[in-house]
PDB file of N, CA and C in Angstrom:
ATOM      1  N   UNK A   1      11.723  11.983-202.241  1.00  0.00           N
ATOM      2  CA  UNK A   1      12.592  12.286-201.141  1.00  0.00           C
ATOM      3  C   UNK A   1      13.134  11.032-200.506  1.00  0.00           C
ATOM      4  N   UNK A   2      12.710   9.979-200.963  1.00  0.00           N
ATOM      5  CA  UNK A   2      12.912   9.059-200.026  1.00  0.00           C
ATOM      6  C   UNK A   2      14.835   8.648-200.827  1.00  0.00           C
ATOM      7  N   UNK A   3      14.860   8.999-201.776  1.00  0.00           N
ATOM      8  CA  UNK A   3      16.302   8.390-201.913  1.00  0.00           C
ATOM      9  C   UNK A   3      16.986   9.767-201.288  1.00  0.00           C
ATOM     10  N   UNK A   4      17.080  10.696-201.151  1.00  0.00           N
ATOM     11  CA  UNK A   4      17.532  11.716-200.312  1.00  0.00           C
ATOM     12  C   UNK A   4      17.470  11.472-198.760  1.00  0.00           C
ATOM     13  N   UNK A   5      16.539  11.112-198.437  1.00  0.00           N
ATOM     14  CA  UNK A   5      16.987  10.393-196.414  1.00  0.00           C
ATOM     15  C   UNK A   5      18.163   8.936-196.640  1.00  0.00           C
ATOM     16  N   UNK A   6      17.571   8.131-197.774  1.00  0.00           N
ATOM     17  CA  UNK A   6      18.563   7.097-197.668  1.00  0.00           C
ATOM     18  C   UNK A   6      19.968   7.694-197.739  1.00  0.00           C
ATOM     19  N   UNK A   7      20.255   8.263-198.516  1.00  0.00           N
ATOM     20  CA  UNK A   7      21.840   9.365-198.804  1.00  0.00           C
ATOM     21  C   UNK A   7      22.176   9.731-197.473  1.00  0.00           C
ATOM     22  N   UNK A   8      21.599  10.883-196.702  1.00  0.00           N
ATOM     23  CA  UNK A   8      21.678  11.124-195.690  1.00  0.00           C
ATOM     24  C   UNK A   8      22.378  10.524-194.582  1.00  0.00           C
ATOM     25  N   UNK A   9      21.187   9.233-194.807  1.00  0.00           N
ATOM     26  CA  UNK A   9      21.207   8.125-193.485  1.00  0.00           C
ATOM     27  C   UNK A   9      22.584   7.652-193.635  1.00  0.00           C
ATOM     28  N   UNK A  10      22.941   7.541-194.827  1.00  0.00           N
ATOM     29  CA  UNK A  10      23.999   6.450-195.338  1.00  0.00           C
ATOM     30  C   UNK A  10      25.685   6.873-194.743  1.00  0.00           C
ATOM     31  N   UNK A  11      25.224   8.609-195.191  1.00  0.00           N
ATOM     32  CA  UNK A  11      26.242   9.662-194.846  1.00  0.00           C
ATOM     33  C   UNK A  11      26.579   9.716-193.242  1.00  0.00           C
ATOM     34  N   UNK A  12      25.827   9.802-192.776  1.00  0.00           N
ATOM     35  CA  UNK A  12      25.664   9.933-191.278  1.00  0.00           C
ATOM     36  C   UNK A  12      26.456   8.491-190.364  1.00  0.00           C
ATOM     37  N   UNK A  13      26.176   7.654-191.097  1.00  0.00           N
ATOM     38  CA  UNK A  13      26.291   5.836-190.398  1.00  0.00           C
ATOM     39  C   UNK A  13      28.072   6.645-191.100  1.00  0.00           C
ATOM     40  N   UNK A  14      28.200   6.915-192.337  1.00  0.00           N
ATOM     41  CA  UNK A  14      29.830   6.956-192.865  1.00  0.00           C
ATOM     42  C   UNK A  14      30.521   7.686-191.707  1.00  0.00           C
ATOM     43  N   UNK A  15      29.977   8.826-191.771  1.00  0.00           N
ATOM     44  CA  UNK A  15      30.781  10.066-190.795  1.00  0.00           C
ATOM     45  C   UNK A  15      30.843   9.792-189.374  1.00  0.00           C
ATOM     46  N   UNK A  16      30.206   8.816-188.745  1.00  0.00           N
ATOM     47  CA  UNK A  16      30.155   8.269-187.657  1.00  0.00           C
ATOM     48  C   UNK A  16      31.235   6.732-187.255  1.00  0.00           C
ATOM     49  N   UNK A  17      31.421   5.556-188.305  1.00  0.00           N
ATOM     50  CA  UNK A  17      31.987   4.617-188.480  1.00  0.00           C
ATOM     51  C   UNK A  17      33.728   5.471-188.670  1.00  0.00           C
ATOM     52  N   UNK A  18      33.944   6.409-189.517  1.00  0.00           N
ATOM     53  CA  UNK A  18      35.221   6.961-189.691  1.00  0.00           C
ATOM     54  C   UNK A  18      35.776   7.840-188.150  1.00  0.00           C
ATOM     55  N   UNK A  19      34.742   8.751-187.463  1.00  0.00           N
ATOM     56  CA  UNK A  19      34.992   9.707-186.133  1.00  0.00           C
ATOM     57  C   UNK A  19      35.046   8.002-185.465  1.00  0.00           C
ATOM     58  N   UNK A  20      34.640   7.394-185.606  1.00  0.00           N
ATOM     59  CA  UNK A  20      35.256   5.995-184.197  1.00  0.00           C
ATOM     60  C   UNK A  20      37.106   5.558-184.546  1.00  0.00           C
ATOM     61  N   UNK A  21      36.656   5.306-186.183  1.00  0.00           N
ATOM     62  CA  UNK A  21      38.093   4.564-186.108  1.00  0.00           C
ATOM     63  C   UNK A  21      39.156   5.982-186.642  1.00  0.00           C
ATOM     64  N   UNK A  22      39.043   6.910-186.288  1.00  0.00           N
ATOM     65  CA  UNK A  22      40.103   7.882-186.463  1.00  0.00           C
ATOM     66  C   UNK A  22      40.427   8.153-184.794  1.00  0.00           C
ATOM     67  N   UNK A  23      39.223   8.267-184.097  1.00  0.00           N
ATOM     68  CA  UNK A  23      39.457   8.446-182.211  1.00  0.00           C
ATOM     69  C   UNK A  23      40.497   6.777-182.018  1.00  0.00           C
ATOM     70  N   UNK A  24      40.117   5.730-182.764  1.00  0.00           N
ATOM     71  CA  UNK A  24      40.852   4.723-182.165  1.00  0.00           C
ATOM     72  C   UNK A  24      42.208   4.413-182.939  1.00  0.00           C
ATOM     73  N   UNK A  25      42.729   5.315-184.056  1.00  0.00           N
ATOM     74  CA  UNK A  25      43.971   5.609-184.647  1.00  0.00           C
ATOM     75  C   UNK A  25      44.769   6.487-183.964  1.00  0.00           C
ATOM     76  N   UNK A  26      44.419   7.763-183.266  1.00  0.00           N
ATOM     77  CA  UNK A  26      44.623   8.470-182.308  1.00  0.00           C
ATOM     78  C   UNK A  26      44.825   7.606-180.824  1.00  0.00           C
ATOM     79  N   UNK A  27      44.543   6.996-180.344  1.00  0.00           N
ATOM     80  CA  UNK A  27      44.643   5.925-179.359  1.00  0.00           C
ATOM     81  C   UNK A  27      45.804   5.075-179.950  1.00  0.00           C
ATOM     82  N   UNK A  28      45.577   4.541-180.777  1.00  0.00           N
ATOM     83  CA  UNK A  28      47.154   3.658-181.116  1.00  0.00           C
ATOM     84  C   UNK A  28      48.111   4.569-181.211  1.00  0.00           C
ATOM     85  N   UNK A  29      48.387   5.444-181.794  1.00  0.00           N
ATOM     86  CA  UNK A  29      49.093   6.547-181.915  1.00  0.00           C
ATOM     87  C   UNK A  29      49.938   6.944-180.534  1.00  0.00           C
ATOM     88  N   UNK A  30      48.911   7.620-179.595  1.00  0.00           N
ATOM     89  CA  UNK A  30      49.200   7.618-178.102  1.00  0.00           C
ATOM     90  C   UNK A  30      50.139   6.799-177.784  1.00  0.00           C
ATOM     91  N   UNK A  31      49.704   5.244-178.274  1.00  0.00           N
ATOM     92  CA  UNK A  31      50.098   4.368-177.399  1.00  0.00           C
ATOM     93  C   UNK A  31      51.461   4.154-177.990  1.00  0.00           C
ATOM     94  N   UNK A  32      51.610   4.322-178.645  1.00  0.00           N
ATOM     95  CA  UNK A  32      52.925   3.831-179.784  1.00  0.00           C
ATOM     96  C   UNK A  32      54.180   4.987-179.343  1.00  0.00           C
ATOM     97  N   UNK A  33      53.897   5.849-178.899  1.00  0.00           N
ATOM     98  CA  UNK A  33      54.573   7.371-178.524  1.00  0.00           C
ATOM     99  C   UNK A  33      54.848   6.967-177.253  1.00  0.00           C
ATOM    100  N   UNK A  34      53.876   6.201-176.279  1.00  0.00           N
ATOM    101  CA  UNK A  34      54.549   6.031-174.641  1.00  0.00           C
ATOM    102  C   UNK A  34      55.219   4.803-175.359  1.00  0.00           C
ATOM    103  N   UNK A  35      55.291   3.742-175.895  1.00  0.00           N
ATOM    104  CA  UNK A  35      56.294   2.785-176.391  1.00  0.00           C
ATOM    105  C   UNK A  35      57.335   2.950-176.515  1.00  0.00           C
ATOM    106  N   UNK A  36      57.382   4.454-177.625  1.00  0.00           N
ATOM    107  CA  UNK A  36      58.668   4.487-178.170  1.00  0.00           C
ATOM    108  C   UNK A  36      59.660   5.710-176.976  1.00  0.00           C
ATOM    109  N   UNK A  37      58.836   6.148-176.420  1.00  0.00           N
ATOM    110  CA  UNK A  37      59.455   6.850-175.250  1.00  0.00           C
ATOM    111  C   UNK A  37      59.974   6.235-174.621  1.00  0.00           C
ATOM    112  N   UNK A  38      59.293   5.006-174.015  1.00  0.00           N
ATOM    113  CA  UNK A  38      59.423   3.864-173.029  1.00  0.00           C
ATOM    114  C   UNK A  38      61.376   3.836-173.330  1.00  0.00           C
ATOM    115  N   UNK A  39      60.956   2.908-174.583  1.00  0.00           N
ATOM    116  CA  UNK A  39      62.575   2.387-175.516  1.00  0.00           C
ATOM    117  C   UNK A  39      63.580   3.907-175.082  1.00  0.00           C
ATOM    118  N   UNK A  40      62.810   4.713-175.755  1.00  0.00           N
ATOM    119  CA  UNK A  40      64.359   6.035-175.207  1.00  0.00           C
ATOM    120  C   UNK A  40      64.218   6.195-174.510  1.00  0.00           C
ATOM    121  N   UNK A  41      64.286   5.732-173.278  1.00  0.00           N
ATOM    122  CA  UNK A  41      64.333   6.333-171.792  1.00  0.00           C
ATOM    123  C   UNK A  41      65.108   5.320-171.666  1.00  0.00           C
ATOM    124  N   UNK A  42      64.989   3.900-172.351  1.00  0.00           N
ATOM    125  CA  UNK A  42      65.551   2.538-171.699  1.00  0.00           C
ATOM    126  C   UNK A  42      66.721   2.884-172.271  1.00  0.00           C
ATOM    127  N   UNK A  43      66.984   3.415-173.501  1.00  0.00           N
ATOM    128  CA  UNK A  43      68.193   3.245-174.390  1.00  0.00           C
ATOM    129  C   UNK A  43      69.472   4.139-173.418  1.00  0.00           C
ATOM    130  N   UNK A  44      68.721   5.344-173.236  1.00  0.00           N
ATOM    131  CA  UNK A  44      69.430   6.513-172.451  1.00  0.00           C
ATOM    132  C   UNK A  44      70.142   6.059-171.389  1.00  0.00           C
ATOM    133  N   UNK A  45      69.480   5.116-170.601  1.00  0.00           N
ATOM    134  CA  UNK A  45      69.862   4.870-169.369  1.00  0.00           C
ATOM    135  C   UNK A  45      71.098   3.990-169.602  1.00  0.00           C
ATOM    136  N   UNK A  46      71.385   2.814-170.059  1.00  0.00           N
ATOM    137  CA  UNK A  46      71.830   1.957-170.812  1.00  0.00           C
ATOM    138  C   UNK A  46      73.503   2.689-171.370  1.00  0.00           C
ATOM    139  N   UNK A  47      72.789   4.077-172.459  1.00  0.00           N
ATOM    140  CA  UNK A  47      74.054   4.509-172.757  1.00  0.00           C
ATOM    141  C   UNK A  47      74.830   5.089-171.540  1.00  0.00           C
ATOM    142  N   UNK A  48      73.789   5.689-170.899  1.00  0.00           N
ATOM    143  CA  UNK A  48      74.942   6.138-169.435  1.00  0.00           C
ATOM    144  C   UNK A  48      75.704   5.392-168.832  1.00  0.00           C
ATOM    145  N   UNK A  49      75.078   4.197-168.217  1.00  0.00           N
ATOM    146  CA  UNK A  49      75.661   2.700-167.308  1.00  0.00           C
ATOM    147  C   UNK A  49      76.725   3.246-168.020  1.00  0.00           C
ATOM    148  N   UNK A  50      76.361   2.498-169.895  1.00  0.00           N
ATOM    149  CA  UNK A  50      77.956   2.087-170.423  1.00  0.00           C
ATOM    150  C   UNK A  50      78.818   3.411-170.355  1.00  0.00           C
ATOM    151  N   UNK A  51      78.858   4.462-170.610  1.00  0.00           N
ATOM    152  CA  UNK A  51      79.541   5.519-170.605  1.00  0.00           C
ATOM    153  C   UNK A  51      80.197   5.767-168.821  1.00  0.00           C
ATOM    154  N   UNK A  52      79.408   5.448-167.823  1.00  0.00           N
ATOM    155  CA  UNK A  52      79.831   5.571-166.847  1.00  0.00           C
ATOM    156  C   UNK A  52      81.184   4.208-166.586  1.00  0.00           C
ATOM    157  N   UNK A  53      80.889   3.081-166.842  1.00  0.00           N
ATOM    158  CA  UNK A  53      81.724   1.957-166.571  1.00  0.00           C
ATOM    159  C   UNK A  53      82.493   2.548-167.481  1.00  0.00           C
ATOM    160  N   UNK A  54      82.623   2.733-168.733  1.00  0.00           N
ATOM    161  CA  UNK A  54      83.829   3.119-169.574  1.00  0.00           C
ATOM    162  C   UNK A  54      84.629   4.315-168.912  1.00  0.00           C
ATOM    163  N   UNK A  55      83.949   5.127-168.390  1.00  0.00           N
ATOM    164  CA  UNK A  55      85.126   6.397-167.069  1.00  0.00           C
ATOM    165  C   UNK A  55      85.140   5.848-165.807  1.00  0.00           C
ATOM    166  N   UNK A  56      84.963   4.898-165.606  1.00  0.00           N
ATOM    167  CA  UNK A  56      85.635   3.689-164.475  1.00  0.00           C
ATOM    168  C   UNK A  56      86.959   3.596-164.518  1.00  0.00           C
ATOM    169  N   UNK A  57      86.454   2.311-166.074  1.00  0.00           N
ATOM    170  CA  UNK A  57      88.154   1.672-166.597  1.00  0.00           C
ATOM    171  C   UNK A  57      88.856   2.245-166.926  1.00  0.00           C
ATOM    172  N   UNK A  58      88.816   3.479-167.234  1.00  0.00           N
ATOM    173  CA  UNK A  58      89.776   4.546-168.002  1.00  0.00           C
ATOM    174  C   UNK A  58      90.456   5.147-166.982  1.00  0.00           C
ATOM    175  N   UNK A  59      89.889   5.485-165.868  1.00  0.00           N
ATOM    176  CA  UNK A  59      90.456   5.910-165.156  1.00  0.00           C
ATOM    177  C   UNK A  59      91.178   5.137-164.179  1.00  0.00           C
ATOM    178  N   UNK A  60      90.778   3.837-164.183  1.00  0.00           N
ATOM    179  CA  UNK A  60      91.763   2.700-163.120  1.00  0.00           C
ATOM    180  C   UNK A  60      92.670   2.439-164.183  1.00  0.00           C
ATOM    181  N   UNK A  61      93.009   2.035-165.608  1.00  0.00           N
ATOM    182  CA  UNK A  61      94.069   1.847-166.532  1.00  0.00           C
ATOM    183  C   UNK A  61      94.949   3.527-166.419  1.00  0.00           C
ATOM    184  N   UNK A  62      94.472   4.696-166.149  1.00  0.00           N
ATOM    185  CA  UNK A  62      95.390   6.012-166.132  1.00  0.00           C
ATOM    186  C   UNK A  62      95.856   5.667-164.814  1.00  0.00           C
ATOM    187  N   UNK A  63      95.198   5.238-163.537  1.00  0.00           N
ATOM    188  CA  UNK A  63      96.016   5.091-162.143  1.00  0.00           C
ATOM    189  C   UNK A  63      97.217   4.019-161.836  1.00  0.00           C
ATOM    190  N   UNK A  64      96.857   3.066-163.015  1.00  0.00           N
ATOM    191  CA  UNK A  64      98.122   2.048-163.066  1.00  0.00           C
ATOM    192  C   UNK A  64      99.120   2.568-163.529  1.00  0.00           C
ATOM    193  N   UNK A  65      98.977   3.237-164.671  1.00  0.00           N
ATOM    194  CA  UNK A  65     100.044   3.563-165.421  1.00  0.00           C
ATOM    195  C   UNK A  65     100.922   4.665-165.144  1.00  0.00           C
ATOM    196  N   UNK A  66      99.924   5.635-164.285  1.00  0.00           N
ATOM    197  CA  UNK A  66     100.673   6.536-163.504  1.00  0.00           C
ATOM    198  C   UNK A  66     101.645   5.476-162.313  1.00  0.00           C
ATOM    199  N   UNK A  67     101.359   4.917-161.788  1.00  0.00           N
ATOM    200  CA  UNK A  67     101.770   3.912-160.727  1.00  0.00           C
ATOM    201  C   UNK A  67     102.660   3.460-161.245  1.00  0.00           C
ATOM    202  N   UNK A  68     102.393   2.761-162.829  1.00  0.00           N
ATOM    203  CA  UNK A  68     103.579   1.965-162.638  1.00  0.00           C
ATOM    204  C   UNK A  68     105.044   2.947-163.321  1.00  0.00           C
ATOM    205  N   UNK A  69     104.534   4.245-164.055  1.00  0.00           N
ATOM    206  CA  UNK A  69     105.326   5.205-164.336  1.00  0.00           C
ATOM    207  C   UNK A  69     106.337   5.468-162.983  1.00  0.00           C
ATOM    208  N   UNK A  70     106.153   5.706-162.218  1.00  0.00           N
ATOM    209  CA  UNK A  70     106.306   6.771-160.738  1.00  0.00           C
ATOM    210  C   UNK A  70     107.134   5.184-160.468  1.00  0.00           C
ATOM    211  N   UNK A  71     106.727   3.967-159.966  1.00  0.00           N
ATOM    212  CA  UNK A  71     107.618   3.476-160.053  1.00  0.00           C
ATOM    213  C   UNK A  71     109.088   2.664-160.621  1.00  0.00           C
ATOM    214  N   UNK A  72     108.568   3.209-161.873  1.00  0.00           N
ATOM    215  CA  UNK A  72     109.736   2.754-162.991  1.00  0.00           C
ATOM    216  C   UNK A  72     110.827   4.004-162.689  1.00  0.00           C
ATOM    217  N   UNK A  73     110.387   5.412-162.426  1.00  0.00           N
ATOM    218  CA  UNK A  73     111.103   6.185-162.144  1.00  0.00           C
ATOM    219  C   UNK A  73     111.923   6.052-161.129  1.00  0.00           C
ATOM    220  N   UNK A  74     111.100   5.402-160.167  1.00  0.00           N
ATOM    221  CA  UNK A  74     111.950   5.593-158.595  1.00  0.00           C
ATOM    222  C   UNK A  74     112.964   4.602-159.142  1.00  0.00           C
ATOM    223  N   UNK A  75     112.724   3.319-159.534  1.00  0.00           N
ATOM    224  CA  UNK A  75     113.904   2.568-160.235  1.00  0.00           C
ATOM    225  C   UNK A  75     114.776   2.862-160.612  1.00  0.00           C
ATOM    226  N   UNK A  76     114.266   3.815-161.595  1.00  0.00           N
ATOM    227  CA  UNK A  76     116.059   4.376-161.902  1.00  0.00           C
ATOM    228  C   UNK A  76     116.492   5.537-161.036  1.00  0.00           C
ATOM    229  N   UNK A  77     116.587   5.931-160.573  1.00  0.00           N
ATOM    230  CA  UNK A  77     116.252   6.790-160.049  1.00  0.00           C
ATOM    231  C   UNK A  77     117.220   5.826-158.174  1.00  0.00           C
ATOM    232  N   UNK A  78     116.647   5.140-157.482  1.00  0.00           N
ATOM    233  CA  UNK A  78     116.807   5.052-156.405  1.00  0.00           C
ATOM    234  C   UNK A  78     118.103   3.755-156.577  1.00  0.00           C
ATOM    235  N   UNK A  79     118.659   3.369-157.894  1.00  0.00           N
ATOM    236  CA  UNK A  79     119.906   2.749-157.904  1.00  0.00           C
ATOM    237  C   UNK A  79     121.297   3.786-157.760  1.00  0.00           C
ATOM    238  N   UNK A  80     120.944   5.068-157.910  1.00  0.00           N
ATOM    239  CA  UNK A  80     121.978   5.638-158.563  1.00  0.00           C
ATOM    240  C   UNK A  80     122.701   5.764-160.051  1.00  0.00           C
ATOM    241  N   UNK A  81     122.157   4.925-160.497  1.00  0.00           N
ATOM    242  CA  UNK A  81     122.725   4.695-161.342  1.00  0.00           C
ATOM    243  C   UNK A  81     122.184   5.713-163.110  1.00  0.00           C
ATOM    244  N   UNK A  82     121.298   6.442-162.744  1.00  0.00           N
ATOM    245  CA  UNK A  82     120.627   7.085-163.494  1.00  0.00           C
ATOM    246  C   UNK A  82     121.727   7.542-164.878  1.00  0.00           C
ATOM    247  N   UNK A  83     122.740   8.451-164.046  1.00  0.00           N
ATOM    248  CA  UNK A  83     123.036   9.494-164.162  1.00  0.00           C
ATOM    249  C   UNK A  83     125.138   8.308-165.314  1.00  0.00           C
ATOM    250  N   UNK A  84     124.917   7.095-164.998  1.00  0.00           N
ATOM    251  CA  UNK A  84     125.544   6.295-165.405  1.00  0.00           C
ATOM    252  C   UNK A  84     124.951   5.779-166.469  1.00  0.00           C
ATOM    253  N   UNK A  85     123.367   5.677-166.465  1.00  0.00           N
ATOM    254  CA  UNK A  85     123.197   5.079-167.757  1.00  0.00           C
ATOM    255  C   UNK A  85     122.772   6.048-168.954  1.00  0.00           C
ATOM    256  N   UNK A  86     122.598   6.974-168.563  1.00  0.00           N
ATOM    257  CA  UNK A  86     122.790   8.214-168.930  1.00  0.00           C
ATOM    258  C   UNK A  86     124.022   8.549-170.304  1.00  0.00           C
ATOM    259  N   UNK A  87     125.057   8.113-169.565  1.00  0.00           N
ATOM    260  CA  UNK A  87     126.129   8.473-170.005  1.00  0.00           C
ATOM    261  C   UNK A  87     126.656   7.084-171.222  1.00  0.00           C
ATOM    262  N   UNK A  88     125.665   5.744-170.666  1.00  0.00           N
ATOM    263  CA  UNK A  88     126.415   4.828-171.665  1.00  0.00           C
ATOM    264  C   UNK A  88     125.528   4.558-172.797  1.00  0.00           C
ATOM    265  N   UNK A  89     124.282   5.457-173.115  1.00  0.00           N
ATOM    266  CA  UNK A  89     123.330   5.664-173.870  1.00  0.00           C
ATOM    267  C   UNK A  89     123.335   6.828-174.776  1.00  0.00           C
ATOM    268  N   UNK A  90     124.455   7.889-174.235  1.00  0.00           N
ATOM    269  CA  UNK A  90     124.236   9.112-174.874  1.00  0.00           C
ATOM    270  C   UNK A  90     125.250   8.990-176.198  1.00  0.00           C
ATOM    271  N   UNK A  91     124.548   9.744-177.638  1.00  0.00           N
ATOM    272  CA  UNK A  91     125.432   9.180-178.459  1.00  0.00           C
ATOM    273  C   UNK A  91     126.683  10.542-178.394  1.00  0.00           C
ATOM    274  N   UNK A  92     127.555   9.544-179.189  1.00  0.00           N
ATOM    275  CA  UNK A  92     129.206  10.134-178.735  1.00  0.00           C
ATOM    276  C   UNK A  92     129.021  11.956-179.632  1.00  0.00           C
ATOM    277  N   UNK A  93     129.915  12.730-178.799  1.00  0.00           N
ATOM    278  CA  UNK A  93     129.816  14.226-179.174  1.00  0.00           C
ATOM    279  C   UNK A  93     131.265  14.316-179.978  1.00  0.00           C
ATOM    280  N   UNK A  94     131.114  14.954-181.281  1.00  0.00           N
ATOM    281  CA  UNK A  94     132.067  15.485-181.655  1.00  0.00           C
ATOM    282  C   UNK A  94     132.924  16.581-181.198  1.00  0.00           C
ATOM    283  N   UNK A  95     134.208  16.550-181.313  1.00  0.00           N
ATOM    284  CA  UNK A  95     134.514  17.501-180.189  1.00  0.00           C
ATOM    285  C   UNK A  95     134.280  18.731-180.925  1.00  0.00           C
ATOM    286  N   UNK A  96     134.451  19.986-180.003  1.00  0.00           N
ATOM    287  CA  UNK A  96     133.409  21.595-180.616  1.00  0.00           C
ATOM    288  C   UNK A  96     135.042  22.041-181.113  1.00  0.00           C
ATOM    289  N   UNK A  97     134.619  22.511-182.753  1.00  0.00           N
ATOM    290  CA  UNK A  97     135.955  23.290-183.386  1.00  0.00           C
ATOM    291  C   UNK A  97     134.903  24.489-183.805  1.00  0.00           C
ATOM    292  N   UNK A  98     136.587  25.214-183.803  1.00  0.00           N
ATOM    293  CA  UNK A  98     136.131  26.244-183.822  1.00  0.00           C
ATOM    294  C   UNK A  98     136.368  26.880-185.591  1.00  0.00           C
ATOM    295  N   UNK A  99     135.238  27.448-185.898  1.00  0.00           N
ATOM    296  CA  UNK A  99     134.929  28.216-186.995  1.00  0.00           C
ATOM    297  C   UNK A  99     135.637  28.519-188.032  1.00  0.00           C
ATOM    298  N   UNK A 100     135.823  27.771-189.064  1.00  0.00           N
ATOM    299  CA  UNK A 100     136.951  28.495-189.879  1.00  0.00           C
ATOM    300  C   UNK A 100     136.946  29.346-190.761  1.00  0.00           C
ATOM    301  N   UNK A 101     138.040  29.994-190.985  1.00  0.00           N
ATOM    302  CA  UNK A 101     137.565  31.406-191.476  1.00  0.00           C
ATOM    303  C   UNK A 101     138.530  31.442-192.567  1.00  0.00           C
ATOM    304  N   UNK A 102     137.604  31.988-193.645  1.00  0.00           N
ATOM    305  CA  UNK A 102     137.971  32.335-195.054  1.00  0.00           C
ATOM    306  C   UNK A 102     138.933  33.278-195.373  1.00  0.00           C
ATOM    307  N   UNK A 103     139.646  33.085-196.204  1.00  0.00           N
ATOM    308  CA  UNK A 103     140.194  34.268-196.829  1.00  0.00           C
ATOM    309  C   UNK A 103     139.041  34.879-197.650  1.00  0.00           C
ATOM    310  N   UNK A 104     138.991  36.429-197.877  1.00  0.00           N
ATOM    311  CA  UNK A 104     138.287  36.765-198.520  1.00  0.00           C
ATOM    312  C   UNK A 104     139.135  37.469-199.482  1.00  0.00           C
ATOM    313  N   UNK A 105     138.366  37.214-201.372  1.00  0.00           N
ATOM    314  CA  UNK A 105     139.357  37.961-202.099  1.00  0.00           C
ATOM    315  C   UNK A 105     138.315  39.503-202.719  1.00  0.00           C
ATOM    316  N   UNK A 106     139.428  39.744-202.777  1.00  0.00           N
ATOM    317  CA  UNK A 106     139.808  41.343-203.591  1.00  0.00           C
ATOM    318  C   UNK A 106     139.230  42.264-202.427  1.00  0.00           C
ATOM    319  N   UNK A 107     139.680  42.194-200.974  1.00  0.00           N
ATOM    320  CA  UNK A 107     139.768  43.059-200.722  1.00  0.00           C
ATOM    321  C   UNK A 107     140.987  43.158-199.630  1.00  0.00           C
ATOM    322  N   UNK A 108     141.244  44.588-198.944  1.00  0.00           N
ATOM    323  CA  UNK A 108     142.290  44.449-198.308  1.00  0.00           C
ATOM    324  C   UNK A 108     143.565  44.820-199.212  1.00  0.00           C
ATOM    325  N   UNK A 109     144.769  44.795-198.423  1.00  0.00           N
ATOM    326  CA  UNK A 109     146.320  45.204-198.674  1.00  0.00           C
ATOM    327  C   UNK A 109     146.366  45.271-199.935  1.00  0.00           C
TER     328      UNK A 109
END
């Protein structure tokens, strides 16, 4: 019997040395999960800032351009002259004739 307790003993020291370092693989594990959470929480935040500053600028480049639209309009617009340049831009109209009309054969008189 005595090589049967040594087996035992041997088994016991195994199954005991593996339940430590599997509880302390489970612990790294843990820890590696608040890490990588950590990072996506940091990343998230980060993409917002940038997504928020990017509907900043977008929207101060749409308020210029409205601005400077509205005043390019009043420009033309508050010379009078609109309605003149209008006319020296528009391309030339053929004058409107009217429809010509066929003889038609074999029928009639």
């Amino acid at each position: 019997m005595g090589r049967l307790v040594e087996d035992m003993t041997r088994l016991v020291g195994e199954i005991q040395a593996l339940r430590g370092s599997r509880q302390a693989f489970r612990k790294e594990l843990a820890e590696g999960n608040s890490d990588r959470q950590t990072v996506a929480e940091e990343a998230k935040e980060e993409r917002l800032a940038f997504c928020k500053n990017l509907k900043r600028t977008v929207g101060g480049q749409q308020r210029e351009m409205r601005a400077e639209m509205a005043a390019a309009g009043r420009a033309w617009a508050g010379h009078g002259q609109q309605s003149q340049r209008r006319a020296e831009f528009a391309p030339a109209r053929a004058p409107a004739r009217a429809p010509a009309r066929r003889a038609r054969a074999g029928r009639g008189a």
